[in-house]
Protein backbone atom coordinates (compact mmCIF):
# COMPACT_ATOMS: atom_id res chain seq x y z
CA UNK A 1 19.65 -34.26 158.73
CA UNK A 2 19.43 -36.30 155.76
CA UNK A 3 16.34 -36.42 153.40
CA UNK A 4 15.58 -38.55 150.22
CA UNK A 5 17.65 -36.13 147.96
CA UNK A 6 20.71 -37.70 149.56
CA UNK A 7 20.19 -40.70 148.82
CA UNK A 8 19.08 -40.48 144.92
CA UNK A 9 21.11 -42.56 142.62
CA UNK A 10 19.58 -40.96 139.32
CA UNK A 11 18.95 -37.39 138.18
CA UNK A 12 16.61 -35.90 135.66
CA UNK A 13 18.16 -33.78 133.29
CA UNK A 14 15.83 -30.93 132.51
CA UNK A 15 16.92 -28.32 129.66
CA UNK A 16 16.98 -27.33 126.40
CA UNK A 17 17.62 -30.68 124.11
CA UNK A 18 18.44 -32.55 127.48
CA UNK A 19 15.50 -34.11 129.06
CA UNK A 20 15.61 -37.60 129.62
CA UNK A 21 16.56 -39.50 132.58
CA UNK A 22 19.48 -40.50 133.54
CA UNK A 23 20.10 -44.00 135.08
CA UNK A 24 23.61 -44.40 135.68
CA UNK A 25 25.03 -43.90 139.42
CA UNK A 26 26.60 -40.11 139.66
CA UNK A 27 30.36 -40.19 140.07
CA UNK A 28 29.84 -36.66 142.38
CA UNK A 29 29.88 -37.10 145.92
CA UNK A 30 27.06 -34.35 147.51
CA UNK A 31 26.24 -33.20 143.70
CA UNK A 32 22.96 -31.10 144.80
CA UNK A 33 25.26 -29.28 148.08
CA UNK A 34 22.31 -30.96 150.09
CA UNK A 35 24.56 -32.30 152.59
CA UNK A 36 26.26 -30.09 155.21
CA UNK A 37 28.35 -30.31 158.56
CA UNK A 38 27.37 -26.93 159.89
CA UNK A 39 24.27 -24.44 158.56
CA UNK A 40 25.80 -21.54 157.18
CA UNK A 41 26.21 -18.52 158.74
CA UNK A 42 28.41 -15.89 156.62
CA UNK A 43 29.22 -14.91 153.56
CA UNK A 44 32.91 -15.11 151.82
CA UNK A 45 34.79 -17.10 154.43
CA UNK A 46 36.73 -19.88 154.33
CA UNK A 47 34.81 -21.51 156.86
CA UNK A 48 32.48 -21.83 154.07
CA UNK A 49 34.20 -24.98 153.12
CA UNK A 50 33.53 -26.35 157.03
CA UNK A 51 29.40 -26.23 156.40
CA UNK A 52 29.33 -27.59 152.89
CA UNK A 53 30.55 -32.10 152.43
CA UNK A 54 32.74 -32.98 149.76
CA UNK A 55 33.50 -29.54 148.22
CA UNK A 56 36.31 -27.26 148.91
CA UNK A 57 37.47 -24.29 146.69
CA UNK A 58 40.91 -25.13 144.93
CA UNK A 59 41.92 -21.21 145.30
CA UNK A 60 41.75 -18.50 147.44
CA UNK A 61 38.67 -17.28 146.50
CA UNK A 62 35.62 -17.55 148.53
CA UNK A 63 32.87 -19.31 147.19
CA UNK A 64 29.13 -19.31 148.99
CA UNK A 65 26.98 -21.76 150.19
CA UNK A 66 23.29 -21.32 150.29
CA UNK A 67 20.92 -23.30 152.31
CA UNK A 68 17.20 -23.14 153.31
CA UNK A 69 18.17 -23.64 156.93
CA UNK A 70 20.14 -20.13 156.91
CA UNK A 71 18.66 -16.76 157.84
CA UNK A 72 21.32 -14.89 156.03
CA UNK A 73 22.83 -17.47 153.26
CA UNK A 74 19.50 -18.71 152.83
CA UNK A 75 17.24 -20.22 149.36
CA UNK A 76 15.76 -18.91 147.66
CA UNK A 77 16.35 -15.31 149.33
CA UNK A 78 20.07 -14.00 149.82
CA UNK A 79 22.05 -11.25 148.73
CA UNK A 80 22.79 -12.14 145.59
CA UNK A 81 18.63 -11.95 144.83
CA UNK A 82 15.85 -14.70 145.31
CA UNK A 83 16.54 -17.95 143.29
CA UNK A 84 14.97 -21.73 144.28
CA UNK A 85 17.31 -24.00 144.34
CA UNK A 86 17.23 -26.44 140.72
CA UNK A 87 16.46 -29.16 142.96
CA UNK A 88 16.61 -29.54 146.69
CA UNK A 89 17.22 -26.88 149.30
CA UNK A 90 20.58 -25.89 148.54
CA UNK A 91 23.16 -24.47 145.98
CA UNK A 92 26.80 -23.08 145.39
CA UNK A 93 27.50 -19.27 144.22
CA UNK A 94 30.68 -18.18 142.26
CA UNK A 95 32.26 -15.19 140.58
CA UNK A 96 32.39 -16.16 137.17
CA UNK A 97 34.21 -13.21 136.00
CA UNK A 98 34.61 -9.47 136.63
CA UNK A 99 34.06 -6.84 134.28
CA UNK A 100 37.18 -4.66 134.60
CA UNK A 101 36.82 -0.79 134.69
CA UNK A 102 40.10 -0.48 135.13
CA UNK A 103 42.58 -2.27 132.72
CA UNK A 104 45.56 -2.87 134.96
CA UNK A 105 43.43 -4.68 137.59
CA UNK A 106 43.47 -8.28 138.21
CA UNK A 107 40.61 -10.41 137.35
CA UNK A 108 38.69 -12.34 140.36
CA UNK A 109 37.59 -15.66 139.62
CA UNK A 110 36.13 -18.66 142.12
CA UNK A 111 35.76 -22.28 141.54
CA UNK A 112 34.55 -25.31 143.41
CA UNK A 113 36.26 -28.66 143.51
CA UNK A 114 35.04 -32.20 144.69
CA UNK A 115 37.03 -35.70 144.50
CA UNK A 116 34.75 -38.30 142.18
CA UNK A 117 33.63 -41.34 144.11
CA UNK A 118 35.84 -43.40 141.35
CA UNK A 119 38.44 -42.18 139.11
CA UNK A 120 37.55 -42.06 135.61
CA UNK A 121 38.68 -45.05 133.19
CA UNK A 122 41.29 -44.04 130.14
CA UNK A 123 39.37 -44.37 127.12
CA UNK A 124 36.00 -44.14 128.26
CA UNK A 125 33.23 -41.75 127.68
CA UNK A 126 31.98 -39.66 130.02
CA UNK A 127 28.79 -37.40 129.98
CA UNK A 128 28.70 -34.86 132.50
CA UNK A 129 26.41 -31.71 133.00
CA UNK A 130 25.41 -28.86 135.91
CA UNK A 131 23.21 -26.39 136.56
CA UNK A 132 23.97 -23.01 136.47
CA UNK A 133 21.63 -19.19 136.73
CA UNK A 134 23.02 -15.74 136.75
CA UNK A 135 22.21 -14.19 140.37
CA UNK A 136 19.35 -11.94 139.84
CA UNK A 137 21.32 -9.04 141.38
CA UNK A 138 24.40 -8.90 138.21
CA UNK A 139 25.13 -6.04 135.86
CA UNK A 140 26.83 -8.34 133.62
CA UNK A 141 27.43 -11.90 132.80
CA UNK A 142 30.04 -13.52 130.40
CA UNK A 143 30.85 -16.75 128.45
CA UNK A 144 33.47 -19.14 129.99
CA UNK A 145 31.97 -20.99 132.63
CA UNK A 146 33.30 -24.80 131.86
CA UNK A 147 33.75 -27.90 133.90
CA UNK A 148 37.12 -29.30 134.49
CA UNK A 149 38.73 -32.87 135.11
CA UNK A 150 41.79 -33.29 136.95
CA UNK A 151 44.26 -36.32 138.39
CA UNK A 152 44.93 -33.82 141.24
CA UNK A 153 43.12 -31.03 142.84
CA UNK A 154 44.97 -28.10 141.71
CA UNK A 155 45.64 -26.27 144.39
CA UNK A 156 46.24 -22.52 143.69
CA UNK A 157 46.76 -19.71 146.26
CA UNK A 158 45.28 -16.57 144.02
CA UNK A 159 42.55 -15.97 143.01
CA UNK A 160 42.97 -15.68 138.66
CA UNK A 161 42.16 -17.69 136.49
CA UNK A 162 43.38 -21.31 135.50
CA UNK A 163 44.86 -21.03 132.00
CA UNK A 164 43.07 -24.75 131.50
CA UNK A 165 40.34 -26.37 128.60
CA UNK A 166 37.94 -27.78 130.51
CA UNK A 167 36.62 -31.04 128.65
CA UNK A 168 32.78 -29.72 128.66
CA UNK A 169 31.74 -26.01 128.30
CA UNK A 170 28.14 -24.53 127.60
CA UNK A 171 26.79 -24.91 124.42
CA UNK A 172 28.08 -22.16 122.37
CA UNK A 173 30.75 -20.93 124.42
CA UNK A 174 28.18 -17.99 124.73
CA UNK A 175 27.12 -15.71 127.75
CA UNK A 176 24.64 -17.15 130.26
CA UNK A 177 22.31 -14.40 130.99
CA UNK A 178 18.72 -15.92 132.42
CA UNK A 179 18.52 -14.70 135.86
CA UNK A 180 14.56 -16.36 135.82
CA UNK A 181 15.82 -20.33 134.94
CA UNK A 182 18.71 -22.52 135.36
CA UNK A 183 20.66 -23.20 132.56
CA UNK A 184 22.33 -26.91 132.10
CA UNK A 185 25.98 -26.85 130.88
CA UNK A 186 26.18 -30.84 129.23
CA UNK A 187 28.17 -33.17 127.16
CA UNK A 188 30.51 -36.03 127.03
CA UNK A 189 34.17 -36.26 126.61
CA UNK A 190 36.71 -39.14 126.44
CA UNK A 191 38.70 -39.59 129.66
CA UNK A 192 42.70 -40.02 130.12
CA UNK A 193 42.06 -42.19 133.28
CA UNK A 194 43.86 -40.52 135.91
CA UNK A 195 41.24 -38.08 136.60
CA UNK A 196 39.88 -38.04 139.67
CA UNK A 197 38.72 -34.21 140.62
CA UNK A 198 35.63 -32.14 139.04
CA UNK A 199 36.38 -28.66 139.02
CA UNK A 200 33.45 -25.87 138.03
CA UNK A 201 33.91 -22.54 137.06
CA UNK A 202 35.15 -20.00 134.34
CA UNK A 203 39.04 -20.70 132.82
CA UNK A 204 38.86 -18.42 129.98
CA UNK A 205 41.92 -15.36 130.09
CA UNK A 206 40.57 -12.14 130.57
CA UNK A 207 41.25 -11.22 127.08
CA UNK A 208 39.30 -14.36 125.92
CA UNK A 209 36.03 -13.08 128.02
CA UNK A 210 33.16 -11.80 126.27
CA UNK A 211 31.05 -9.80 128.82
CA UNK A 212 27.19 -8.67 128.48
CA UNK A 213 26.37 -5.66 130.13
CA UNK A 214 22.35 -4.53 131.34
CA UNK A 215 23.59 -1.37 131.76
CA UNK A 216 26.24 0.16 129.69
CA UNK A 217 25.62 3.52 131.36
CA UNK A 218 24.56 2.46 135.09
CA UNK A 219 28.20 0.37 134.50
CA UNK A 220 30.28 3.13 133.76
CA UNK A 221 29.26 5.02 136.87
CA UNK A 222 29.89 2.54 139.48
CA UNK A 223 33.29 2.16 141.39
CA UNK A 224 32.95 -1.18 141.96
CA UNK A 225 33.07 -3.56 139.20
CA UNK A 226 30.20 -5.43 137.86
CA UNK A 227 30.57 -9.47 138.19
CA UNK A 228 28.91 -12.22 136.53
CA UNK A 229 27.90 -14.20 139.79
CA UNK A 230 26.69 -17.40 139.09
CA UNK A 231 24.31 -20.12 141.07
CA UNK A 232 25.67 -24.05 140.68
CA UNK A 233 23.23 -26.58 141.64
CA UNK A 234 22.96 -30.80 140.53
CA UNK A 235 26.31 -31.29 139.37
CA UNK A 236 25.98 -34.90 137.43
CA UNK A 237 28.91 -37.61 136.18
CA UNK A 238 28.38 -40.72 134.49
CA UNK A 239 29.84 -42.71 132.19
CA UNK A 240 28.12 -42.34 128.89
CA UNK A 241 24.92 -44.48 127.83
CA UNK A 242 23.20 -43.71 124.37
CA UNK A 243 20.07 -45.05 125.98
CA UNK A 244 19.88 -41.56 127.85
CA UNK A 245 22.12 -39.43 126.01
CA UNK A 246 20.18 -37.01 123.62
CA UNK A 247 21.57 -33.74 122.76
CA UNK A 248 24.01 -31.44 125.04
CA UNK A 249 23.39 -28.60 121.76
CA UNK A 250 26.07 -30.49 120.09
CA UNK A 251 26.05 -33.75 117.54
CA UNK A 252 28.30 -36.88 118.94
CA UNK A 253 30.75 -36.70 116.39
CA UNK A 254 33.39 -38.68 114.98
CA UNK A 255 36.14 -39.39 117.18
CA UNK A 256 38.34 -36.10 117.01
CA UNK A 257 42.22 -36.46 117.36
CA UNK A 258 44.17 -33.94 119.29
CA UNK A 259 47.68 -32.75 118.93
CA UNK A 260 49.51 -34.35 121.70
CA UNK A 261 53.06 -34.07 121.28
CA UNK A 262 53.15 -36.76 118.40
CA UNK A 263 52.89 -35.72 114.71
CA UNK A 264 50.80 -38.30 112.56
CA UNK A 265 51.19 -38.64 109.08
CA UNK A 266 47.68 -38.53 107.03
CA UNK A 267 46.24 -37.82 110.56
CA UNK A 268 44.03 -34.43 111.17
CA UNK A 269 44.29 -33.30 114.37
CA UNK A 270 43.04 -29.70 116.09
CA UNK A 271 44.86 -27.86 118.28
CA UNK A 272 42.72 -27.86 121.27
CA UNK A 273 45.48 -25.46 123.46
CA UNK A 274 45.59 -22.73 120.95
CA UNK A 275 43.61 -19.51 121.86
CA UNK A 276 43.46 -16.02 119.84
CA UNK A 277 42.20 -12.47 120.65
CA UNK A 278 38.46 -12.99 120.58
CA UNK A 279 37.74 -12.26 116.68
CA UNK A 280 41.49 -11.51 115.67
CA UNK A 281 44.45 -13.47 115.14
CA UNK A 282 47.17 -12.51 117.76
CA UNK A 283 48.18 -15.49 119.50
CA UNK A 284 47.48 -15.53 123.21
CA UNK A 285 50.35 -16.71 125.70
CA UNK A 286 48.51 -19.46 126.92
CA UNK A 287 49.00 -21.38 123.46
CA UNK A 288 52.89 -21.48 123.53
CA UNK A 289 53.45 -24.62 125.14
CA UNK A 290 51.44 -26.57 122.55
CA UNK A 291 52.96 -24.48 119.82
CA UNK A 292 56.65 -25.14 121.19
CA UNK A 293 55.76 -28.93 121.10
CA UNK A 294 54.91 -28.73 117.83
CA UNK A 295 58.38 -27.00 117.00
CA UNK A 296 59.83 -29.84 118.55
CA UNK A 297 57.99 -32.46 116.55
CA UNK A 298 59.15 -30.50 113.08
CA UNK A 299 62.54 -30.34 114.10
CA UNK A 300 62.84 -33.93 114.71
CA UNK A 301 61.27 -34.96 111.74
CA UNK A 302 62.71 -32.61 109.32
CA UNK A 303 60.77 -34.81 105.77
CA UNK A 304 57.64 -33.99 107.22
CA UNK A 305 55.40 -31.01 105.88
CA UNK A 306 52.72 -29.43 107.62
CA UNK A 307 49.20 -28.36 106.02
CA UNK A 308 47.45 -25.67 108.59
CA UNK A 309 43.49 -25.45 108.44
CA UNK A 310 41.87 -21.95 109.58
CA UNK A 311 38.01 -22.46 110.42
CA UNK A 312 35.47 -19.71 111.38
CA UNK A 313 32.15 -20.46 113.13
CA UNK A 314 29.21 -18.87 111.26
CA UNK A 315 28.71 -15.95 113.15
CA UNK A 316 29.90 -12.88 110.86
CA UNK A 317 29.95 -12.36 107.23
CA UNK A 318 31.80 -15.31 105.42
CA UNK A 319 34.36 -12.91 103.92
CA UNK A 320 34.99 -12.05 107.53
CA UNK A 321 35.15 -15.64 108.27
CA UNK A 322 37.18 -16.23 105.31
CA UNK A 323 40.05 -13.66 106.63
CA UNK A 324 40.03 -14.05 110.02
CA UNK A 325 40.85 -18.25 110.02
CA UNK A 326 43.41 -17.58 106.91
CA UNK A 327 44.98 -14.97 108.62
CA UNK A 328 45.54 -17.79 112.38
CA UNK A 329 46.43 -20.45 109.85
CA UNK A 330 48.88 -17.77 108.62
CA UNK A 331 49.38 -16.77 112.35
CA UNK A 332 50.54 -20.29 113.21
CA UNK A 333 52.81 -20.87 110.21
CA UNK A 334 54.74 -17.50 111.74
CA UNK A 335 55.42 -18.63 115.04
CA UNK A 336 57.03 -21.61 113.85
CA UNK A 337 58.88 -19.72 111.16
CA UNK A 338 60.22 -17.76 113.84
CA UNK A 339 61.25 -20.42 116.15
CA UNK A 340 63.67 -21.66 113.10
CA UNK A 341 61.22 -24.45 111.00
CA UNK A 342 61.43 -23.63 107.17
CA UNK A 343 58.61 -21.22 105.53
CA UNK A 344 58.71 -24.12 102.71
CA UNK A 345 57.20 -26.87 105.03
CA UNK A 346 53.93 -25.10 105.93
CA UNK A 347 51.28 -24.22 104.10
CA UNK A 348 48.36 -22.35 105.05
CA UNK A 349 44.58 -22.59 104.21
CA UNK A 350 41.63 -20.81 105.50
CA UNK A 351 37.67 -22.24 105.17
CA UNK A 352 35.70 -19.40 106.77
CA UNK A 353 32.73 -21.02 108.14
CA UNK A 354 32.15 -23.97 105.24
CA UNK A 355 33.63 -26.85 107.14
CA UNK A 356 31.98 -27.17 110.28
CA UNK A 357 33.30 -29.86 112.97
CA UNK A 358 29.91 -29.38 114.71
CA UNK A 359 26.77 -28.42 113.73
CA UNK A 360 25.57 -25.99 116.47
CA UNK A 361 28.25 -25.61 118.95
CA UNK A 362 30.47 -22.39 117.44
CA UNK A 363 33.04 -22.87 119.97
CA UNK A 364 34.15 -26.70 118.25
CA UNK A 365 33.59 -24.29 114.52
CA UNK A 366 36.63 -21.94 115.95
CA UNK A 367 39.61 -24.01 115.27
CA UNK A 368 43.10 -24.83 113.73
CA UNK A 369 43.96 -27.86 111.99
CA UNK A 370 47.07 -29.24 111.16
CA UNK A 371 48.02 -32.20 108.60
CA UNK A 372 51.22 -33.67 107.96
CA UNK A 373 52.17 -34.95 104.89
């Protein structure tokens, strides 16, 4: 059965420094989970993905679908709590993350995936935003939870995380923690043009996760460990129009270049694969291959010298700040010292928290610039 939500071809955007409406046509195919073959009936099953249109889980974990028509997976009562739906009658649960009592244990994650109705133009912008509310019954939640564009659906069979930087991620990069109200993740990004898959969920490492706990002590007790389970609901794409476009918690800035396997002379451009220890600088796997690249562009252009940037966000005290990007600029530099480029070709700076790239969003203030000269 089909109802008016179905068919709506504009969605109002309802959170903090978002609220205006939005008139372009949504590029997600069942964005509100409204539409289903089958009522569900269970929990954790892939036959999950046989009730819900359009959405499939690009893992093996097990995503939920809640409906109104279900006894047992219903909205707004279920066993993750009681939460209404954002809009509609209907809404997606994942694991965002797992808080790990034991350190040698994997990490659970769970995603959803949908095909676009149209894949995305190269060089144009793109705003897209969700919904998203802790389940009322979590002992934790954590930062992370991001939305991902793809030219295929990345099929994995596990159930960890994608090592991947999804192109829009909640404001801060911080926890999201209100169990009482959903929370929109929002912003725009500039598209490749291949991409033709939205993925949701969390693609931080586990060492990159930054849990919140209710309980510290009803936590260390259990045997089971605490996840961040989080409600997905109006899931929105559109290519970006200043006539509705307001404020996602960060300013549209100036176009930003990223290092992409091409050194440019007089050019800044941020490392947007590089990822640390949260507050140190010990280089996490993950930010090899971009590294590596860059070894490759110095050894094939052996005149060119390379300035490195450090930048803090403002959380901290600036001598903090001050130490902690010096010492990844400094980081940096070492890796490709070690992989054979000349000490005398890098130089390192770090600005603490004085140069912002963005004036709210401390995940875009956390970064590593290089210039060559």
């Amino acid at each position: 059965m089909f109802d008016s939500m179905n068919m709506r071809y504009f969605i109002t955007a309802l959170a903090i420094g978002c609220s205006t409406v939005l008139l372009s046509q949504n590029l997600v195919p069942n964005a509100g989970f409204e539409q289903f073959v089958q009522c569900p009936d269970d929990y954790g099953t892939s036959s999950q993905w046989l009730y819900v249109a359009d959405w499939q889980s690009p893992t093996e974990g097990t995503p939920d679908y809640f409906n109104a028509c279900s006894k047992k997976c219903g909205v707004p009562l279920n066993w993750a709590g009681s939460a209404k739906a954002y809009e509609g009658k209907a809404y997606m649960g994942i694991v965002g993350c797992m808080l790990q009592l034991d350190p040698k244990q994997i990490s659970y994650r769970e995603y959803i995936r949908a095909r676009l109705t149209d894949t995305l133009e190269a060089g144009k912008t793109y705003y897209a935003s969700v919904q998203v509310r802790l389940a009322l019954s979590c002992l934790a939640a954590c930062n992370g939870l991001g939305i991902y564009f793809s030219s295929t659906g990345l099929t994995n069979r596990n159930t960890v995380n994608y090592p991947l930087s999804p192109q829009i991620t909640y404001v801060n990069n911080e926890a999201i923690a209100d169990k009482d109200r959903w929370t929109q993740i929002c912003g725009t990004f500039t598209a490749k043009g291949d991409e033709a898959f939205i993925i949701i969920g969390n693609f931080l490492s586990d060492q990159q996760i930054e849990y919140r706990a209710f309980d510290e002590n009803f936590i260390a007790t259990q045997y089971v460990n605490p996840m961040a389970y989080y409600l997905i609901d109006d899931v929105f794409v559109a290519p970006f129009d200043t006539a509705f476009y307001k404020d996602c918690g960060f300013i549209v800035a100036e176009k930003t270049r990223f290092f992409s396997g091409t050194l440019e002379p007089d050019q800044k451009m941020v490392l947007e694969h590089l990822y640390f220890e949260t507050d140190k600088w010990q280089i996490l796997p993950e930010s090899f291959n971009e590294l590596n690249q860059l070894v490759e562009q110095m050894n094939k252009n052996p005149q060119l010298e390379l300035n490195i940037h450090g930048h803090a966000d403002q959380t901290g005290s600036e001598e903090h700040n001050i130490i902690l990007s010096e010492n990844r600029a400094i980081a940096v530099k070492d890796y490709l010292v070690a992989k054979g480029i000349l000490p005398s070709r890098i130089n390192c700076f770090g600005h603490g928290s004085s140069q912002p790239f963005d004036t709210v969003s401390h995940q875009k203030n956390r970064r590593v610039e290089i210039v060559v000269e």
